[in-house]
N, C-alpha and C. Protein backbone atom coordinates (compact mmCIF):
# COMPACT_ATOMS: atom_id res chain seq x y z
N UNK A 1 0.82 -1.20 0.00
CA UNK A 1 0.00 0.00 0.00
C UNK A 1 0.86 1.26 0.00
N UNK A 2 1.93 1.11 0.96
CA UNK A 2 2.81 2.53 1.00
C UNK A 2 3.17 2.60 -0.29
N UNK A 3 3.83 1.52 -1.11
CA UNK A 3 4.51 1.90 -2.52
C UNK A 3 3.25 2.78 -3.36
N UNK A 4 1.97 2.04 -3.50
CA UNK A 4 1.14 2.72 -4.24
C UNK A 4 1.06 4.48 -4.09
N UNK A 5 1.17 4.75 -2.65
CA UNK A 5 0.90 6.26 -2.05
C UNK A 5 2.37 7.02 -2.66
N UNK A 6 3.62 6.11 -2.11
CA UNK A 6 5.31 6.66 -3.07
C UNK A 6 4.70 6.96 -4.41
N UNK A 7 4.07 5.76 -5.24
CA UNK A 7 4.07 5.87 -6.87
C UNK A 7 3.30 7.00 -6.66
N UNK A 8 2.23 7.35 -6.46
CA UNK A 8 0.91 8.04 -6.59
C UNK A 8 1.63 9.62 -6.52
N UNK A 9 2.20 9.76 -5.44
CA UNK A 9 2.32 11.24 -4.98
C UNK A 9 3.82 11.49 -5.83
N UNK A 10 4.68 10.87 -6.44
CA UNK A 10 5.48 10.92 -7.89
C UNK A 10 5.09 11.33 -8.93
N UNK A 11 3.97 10.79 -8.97
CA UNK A 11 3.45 10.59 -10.69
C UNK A 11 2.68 12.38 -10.49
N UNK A 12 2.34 12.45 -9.70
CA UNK A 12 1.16 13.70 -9.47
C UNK A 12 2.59 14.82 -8.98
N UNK A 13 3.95 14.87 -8.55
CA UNK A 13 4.47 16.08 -8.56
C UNK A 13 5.31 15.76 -10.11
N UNK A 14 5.60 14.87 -10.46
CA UNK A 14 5.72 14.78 -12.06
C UNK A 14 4.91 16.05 -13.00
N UNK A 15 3.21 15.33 -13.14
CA UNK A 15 2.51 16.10 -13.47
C UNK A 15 2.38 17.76 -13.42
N UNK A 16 2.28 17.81 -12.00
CA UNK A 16 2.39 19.14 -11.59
C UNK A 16 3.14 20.18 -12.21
N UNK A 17 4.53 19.67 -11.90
CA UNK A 17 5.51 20.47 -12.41
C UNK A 17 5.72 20.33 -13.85
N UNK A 18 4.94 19.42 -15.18
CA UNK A 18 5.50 19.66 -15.92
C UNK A 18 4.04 20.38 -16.60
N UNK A 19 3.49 20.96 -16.02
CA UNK A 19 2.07 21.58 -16.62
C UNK A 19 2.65 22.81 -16.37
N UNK A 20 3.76 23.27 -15.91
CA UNK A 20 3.74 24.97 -15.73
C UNK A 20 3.32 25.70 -14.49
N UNK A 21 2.59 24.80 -13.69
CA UNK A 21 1.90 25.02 -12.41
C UNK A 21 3.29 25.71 -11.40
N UNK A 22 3.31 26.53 -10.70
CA UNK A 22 3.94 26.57 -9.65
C UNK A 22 3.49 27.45 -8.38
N UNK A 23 3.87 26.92 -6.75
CA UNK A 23 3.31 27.25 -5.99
C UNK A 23 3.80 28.86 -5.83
N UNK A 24 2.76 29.94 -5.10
CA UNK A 24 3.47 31.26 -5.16
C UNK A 24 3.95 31.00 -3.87
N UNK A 25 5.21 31.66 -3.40
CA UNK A 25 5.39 31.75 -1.92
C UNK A 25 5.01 32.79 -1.19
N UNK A 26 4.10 32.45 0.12
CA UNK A 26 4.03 33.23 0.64
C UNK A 26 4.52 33.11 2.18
N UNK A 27 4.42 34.26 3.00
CA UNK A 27 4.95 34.39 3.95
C UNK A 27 6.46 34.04 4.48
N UNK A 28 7.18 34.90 3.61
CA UNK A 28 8.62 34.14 3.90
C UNK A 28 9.22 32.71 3.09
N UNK A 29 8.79 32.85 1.77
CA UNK A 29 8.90 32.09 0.95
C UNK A 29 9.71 32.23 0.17
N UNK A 30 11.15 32.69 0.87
CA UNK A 30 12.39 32.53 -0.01
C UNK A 30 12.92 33.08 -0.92
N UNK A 31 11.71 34.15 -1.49
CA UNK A 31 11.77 35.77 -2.07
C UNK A 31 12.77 36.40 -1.67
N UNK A 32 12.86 37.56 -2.62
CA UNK A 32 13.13 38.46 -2.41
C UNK A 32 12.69 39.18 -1.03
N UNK A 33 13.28 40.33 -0.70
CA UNK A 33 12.65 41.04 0.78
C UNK A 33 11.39 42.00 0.62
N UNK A 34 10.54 41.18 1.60
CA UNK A 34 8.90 41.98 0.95
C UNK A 34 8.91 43.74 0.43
N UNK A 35 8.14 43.91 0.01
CA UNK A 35 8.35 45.26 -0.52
C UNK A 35 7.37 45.88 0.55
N UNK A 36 7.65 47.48 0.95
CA UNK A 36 6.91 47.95 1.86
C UNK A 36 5.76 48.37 1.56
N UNK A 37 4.53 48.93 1.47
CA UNK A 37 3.50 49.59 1.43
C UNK A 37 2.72 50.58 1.90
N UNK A 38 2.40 51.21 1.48
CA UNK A 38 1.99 52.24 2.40
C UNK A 38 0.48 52.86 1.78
N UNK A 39 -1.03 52.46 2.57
CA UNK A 39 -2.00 52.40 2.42
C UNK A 39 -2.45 54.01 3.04
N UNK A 40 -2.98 54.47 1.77
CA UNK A 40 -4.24 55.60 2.25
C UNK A 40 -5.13 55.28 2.70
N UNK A 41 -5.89 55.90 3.47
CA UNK A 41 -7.14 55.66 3.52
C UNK A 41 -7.67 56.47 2.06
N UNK A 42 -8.77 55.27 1.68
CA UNK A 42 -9.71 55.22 0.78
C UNK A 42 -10.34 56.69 0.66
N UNK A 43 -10.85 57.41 -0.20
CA UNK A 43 -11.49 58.85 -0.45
C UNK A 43 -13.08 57.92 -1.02
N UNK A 44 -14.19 58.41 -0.16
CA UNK A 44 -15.63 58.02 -0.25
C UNK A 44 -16.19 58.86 -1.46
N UNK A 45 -16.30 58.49 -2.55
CA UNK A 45 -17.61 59.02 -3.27
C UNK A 45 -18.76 58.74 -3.71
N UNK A 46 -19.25 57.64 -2.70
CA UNK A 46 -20.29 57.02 -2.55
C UNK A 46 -21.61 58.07 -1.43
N UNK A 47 -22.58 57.75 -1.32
CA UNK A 47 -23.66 58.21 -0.01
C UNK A 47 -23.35 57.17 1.23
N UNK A 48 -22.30 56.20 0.62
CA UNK A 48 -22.62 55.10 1.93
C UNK A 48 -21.48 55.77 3.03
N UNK A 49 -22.19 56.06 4.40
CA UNK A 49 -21.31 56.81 5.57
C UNK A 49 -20.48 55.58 5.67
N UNK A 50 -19.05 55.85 6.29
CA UNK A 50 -18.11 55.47 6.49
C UNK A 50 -17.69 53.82 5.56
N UNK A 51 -18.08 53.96 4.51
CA UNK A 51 -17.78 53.09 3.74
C UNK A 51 -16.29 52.69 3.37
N UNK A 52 -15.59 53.70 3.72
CA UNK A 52 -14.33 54.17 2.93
C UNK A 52 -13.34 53.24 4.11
N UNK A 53 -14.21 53.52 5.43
CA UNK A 53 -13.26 52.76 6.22
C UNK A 53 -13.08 51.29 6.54
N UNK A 54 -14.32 50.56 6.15
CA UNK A 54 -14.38 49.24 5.61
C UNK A 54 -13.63 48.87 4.72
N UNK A 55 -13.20 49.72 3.54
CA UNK A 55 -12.30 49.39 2.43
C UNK A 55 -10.84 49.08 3.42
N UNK A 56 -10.70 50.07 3.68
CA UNK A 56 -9.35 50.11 4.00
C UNK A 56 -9.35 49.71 4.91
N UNK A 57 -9.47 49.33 5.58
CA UNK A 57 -9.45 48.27 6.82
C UNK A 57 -9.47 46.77 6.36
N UNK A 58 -10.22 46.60 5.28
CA UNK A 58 -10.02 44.97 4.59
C UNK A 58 -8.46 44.84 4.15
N UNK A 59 -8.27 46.08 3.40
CA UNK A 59 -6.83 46.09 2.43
C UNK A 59 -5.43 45.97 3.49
N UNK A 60 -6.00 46.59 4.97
CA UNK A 60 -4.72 46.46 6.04
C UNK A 60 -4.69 45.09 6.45
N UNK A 61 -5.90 44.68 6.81
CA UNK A 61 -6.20 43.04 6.90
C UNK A 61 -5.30 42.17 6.49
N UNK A 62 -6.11 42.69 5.08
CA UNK A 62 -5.51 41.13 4.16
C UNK A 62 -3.73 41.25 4.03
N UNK A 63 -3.42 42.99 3.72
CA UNK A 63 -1.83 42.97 3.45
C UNK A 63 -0.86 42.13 5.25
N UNK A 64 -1.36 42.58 6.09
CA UNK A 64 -0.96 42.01 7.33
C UNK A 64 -1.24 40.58 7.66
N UNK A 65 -2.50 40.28 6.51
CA UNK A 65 -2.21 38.74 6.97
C UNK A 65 -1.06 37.72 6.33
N UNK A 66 -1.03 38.49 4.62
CA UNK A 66 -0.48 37.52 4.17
C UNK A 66 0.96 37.56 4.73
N UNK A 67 1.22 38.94 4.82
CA UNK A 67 2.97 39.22 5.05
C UNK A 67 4.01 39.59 3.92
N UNK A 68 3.74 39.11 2.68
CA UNK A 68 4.72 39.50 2.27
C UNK A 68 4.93 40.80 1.51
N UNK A 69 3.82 41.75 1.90
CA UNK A 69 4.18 42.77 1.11
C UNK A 69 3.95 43.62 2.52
N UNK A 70 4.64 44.03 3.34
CA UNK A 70 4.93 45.00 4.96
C UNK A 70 4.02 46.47 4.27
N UNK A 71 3.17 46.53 5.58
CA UNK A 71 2.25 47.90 5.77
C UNK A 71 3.30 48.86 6.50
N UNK A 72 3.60 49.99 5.72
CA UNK A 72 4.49 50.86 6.97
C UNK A 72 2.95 52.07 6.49
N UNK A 73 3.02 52.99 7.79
CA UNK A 73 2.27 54.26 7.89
C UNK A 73 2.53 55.14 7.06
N UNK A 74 3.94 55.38 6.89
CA UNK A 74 4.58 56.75 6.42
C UNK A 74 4.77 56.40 4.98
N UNK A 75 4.21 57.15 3.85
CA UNK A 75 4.26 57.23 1.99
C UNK A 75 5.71 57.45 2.16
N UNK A 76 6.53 57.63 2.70
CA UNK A 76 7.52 58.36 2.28
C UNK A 76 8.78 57.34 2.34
N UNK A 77 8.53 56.27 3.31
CA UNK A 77 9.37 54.97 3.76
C UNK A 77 8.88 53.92 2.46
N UNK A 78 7.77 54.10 2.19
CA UNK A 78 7.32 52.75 1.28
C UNK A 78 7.60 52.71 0.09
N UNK A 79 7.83 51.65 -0.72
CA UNK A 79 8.35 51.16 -1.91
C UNK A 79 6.75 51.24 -2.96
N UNK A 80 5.85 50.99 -2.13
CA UNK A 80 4.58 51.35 -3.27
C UNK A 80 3.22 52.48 -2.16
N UNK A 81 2.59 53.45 -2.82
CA UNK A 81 1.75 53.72 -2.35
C UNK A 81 0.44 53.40 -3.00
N UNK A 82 -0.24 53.23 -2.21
CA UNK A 82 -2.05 52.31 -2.87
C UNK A 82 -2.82 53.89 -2.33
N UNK A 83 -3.38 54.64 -3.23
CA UNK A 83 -4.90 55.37 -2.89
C UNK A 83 -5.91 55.00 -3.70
N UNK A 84 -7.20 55.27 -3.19
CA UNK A 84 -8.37 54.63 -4.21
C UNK A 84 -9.83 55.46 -3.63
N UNK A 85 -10.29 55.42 -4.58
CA UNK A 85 -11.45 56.16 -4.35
C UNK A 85 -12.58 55.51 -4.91
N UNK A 86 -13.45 55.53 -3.80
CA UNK A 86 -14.82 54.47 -3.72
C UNK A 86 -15.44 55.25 -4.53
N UNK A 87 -16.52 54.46 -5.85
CA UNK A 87 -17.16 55.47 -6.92
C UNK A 87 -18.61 55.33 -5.93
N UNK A 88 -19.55 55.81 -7.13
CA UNK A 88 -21.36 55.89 -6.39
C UNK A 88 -21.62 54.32 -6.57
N UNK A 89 -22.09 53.62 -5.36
CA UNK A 89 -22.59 52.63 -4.90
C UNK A 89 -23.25 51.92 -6.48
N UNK A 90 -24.15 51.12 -7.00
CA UNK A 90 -25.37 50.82 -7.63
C UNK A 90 -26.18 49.46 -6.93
N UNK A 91 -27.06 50.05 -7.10
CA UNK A 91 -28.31 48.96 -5.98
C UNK A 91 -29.31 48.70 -6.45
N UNK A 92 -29.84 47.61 -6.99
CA UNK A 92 -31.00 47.30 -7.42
C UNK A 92 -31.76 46.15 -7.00
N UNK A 93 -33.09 46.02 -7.21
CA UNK A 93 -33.60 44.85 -6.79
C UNK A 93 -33.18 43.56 -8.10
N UNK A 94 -32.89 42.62 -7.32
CA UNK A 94 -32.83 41.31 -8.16
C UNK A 94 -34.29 40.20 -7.95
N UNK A 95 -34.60 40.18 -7.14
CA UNK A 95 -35.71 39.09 -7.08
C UNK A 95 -37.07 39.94 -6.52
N UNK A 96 -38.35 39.32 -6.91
CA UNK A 96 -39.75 40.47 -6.37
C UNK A 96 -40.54 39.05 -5.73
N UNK A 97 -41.71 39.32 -5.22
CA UNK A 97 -42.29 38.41 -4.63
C UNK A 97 -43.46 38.03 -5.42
N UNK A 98 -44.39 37.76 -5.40
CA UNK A 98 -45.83 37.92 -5.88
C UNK A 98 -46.56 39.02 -6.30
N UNK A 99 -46.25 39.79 -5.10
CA UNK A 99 -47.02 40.91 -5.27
C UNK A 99 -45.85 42.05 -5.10
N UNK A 100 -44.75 41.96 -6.35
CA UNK A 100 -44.25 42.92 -6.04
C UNK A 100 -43.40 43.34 -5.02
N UNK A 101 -43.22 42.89 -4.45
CA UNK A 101 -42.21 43.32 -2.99
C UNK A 101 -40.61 43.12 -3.51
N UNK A 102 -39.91 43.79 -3.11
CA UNK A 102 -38.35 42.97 -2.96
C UNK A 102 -37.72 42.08 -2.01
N UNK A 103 -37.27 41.28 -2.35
CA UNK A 103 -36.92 40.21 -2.01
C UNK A 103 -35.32 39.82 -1.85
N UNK A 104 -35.02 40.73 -2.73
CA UNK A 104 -33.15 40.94 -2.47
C UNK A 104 -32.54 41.69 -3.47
N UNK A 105 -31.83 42.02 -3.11
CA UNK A 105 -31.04 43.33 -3.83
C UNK A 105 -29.64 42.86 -3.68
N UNK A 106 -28.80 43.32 -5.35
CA UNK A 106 -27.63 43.33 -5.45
C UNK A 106 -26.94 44.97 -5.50
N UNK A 107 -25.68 44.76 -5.15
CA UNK A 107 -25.05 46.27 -4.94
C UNK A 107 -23.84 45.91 -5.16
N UNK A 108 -23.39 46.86 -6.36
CA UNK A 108 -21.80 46.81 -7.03
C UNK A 108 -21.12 48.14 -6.19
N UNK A 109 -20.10 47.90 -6.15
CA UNK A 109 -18.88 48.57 -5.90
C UNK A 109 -17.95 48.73 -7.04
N UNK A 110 -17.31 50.12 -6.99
CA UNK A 110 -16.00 49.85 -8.45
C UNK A 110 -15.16 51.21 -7.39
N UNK A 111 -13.70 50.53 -7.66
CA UNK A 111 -12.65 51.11 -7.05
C UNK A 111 -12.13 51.64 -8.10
N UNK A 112 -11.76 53.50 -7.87
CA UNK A 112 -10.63 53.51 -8.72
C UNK A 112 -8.92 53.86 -8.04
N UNK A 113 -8.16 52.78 -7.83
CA UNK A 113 -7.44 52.50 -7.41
C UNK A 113 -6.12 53.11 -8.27
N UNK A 114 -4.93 53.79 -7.45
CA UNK A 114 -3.93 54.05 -8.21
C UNK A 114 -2.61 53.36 -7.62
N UNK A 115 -2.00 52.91 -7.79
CA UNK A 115 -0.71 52.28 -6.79
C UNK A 115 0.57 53.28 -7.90
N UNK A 116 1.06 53.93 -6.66
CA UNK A 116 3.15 54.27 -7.36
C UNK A 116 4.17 53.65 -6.73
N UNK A 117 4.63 54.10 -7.65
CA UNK A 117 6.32 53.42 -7.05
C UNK A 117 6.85 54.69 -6.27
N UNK A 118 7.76 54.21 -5.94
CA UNK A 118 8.95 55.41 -5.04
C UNK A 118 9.06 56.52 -6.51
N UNK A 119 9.75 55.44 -7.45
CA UNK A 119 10.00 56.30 -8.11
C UNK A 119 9.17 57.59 -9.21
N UNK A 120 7.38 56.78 -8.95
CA UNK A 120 6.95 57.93 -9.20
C UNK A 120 6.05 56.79 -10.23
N UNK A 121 6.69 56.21 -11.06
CA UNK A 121 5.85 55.00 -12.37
C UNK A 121 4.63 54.56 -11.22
N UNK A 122 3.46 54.39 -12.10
CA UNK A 122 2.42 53.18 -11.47
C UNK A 122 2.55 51.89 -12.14
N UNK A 123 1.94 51.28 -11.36
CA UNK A 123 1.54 49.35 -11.28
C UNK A 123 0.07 50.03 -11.80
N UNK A 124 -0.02 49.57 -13.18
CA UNK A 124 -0.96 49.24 -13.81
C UNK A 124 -1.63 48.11 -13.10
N UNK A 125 -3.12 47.83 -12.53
CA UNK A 125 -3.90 46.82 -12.47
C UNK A 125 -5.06 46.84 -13.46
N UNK A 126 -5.50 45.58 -13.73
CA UNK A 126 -6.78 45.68 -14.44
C UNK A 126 -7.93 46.08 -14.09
N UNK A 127 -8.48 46.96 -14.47
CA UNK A 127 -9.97 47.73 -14.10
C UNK A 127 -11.04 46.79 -13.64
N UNK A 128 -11.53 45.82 -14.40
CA UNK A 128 -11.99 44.94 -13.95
C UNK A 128 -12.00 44.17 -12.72
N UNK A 129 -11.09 44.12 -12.20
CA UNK A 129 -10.79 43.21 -11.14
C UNK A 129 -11.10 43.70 -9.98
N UNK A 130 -11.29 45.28 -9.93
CA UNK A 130 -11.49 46.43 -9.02
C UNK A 130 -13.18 46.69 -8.91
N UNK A 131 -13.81 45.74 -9.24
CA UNK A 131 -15.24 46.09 -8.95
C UNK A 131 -15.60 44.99 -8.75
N UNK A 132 -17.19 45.12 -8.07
CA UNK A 132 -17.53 43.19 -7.37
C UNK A 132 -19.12 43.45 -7.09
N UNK A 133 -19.66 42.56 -6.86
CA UNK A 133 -21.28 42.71 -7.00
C UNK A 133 -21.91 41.27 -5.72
N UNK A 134 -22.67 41.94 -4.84
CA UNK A 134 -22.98 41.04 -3.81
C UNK A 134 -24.61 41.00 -3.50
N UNK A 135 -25.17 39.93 -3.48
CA UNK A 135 -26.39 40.11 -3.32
C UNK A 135 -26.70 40.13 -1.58
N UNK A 136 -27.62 41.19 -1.23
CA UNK A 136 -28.66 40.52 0.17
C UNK A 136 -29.87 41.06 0.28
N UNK A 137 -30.65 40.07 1.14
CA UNK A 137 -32.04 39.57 1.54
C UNK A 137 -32.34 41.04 2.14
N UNK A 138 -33.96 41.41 1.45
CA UNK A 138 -34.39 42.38 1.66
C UNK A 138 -35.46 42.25 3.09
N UNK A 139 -36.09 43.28 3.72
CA UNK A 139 -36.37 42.96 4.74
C UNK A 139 -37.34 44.30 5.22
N UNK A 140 -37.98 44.10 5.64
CA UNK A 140 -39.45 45.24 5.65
C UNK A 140 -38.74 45.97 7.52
N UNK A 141 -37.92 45.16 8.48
CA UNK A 141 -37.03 45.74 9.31
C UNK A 141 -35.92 46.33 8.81
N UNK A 142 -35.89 48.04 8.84
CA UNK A 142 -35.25 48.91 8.70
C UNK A 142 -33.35 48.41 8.94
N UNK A 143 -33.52 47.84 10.24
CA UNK A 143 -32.33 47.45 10.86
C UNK A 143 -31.64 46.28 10.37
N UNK A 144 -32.66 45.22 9.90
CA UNK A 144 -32.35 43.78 9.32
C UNK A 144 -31.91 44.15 8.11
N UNK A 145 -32.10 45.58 6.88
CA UNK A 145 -32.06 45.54 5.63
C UNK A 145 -30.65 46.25 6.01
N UNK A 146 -30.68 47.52 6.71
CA UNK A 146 -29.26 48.13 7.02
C UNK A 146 -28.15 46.91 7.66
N UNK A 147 -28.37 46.19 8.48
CA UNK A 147 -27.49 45.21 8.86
C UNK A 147 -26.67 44.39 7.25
N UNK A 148 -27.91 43.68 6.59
CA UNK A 148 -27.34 42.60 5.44
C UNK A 148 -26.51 43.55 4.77
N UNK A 149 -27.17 44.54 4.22
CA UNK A 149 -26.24 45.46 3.27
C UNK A 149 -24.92 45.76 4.02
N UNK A 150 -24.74 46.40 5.42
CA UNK A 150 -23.26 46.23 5.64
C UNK A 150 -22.34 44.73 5.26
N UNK A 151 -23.25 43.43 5.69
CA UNK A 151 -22.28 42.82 5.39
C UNK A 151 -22.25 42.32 3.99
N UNK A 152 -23.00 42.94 3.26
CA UNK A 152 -22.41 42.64 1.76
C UNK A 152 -21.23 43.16 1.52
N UNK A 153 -21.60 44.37 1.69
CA UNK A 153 -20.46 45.72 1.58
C UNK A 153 -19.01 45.29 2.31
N UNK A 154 -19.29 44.38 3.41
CA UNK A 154 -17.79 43.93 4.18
C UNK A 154 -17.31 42.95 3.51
N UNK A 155 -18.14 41.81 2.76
CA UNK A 155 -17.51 40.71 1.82
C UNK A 155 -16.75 41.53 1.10
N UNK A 156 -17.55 42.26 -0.03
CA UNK A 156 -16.78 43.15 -1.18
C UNK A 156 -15.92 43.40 -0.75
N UNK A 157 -15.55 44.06 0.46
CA UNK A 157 -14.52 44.73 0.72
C UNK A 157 -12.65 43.47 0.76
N UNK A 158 -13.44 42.50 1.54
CA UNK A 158 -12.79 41.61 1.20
C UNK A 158 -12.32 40.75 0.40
N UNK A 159 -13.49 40.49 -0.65
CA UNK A 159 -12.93 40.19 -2.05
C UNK A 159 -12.12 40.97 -2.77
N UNK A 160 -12.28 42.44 -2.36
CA UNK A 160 -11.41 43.25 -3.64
C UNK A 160 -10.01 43.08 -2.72
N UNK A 161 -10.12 43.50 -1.28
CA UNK A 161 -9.06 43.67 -0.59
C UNK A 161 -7.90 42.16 -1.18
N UNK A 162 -7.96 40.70 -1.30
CA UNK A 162 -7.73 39.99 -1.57
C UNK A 162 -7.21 39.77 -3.13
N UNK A 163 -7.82 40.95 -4.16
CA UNK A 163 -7.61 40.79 -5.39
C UNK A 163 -6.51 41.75 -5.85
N UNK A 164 -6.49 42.56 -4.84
CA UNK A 164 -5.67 43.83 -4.71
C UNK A 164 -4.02 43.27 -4.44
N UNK A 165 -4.01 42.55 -3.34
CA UNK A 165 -3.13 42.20 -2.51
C UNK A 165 -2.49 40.80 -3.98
N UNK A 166 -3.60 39.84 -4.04
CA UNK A 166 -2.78 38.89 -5.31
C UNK A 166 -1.98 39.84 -6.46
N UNK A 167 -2.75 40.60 -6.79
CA UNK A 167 -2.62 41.41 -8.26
C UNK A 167 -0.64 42.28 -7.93
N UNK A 168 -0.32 43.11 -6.62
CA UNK A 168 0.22 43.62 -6.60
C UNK A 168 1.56 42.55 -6.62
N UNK A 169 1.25 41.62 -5.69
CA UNK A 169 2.62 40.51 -5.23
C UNK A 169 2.98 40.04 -6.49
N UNK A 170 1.83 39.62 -7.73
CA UNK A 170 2.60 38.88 -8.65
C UNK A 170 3.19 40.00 -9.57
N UNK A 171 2.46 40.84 -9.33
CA UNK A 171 3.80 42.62 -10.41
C UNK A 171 5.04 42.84 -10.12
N UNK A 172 5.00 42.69 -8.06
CA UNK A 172 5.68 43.64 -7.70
C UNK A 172 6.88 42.99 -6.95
N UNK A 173 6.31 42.12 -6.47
CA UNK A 173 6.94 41.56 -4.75
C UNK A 173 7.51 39.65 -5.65
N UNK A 174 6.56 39.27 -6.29
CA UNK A 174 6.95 37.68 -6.23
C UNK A 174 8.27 37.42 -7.44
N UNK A 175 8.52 36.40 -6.36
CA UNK A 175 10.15 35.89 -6.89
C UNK A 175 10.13 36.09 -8.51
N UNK A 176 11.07 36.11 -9.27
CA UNK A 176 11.09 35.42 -11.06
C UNK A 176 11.37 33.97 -10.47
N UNK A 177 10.27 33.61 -11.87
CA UNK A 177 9.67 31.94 -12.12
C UNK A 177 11.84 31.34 -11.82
């Protein structure tokens, strides 16, 4: 039985590696030395109150969880600066009931995000990747409809925060293949 599990887990890093596949490293993964960062807070041009600080609070998150790209405070120490500015919300109903009622509503977000270098060049990201769309359950309680919509708005925040953080490491920070 062990030989089968030897053959098995051979044949499959065989495979692996000859498809082009390779793992990214993170957290001290033998890279280069993380590159620093240095996060604005987000500029709101949305109606949604303190929206801006959900953003950026996902983006400190996620950069502090993964590690390899270091949050410093100060623009002036960091190797990239990230600002972005939250556009106008869009909210619509997706599903109705019988008689008309709503039943759930989706709401997009679109970032327009700029990242520089020290030296002044930007990290082009794709536009696309900077906007995200979340549905939630509508609710005739004022508090139950304001509650879901924050946490749509906190996923998003986390999906982009997450797309942000992949997008920059493989430009900026991750090893050559």
């Amino acid at each position: 039985m062990k030989q089968f599990l030897l053959i098995g887990c051979l044949v499959g890093g065989v495979l692996f590696s000859a498809c082009g596949f390779r793992p990214l490293p993170y957290g001290g993964g033998g890279g280069p030395a993380p590159t620093k960062v240095a996060i604005q807070n987000f500029a709101n041009d949305s109606f949604e109150p303190g929206i801006e600080f959900t953003f950026t609070d996902a983006i400190y998150r996620e950069f502090l969880r993964r590690g390899d790209l270091r949050v410093v405070d100060d623009p002036a120490a960091a190797d990239l600066v990230l600002t972005a500015r939250i556009q106008p919300l869009r909210t619509r109903s997706r599903s109705f009931s019988s008689v008309k009622l709503a039943l759930e509503y989706e709401v997009t977000v679109q970032l327009d995000l700029e990242v520089r270098r020290v030296d002044g060049s930007a990290v082009s990201l794709d536009p696309g990747m900077l906007q995200t769309s979340e549905f939630y359950l509508a609710s005739a309680d004022v508090e139950v409809l304001r509650k879901n919509r924050q946490e749509a708005l906190r996923r998003m925040a986390d999906i982009l925060a997450m797309r942000i953080h992949d997008a920059l490491y493989i430009q900026v920070a991750a090893p050559a293949p």
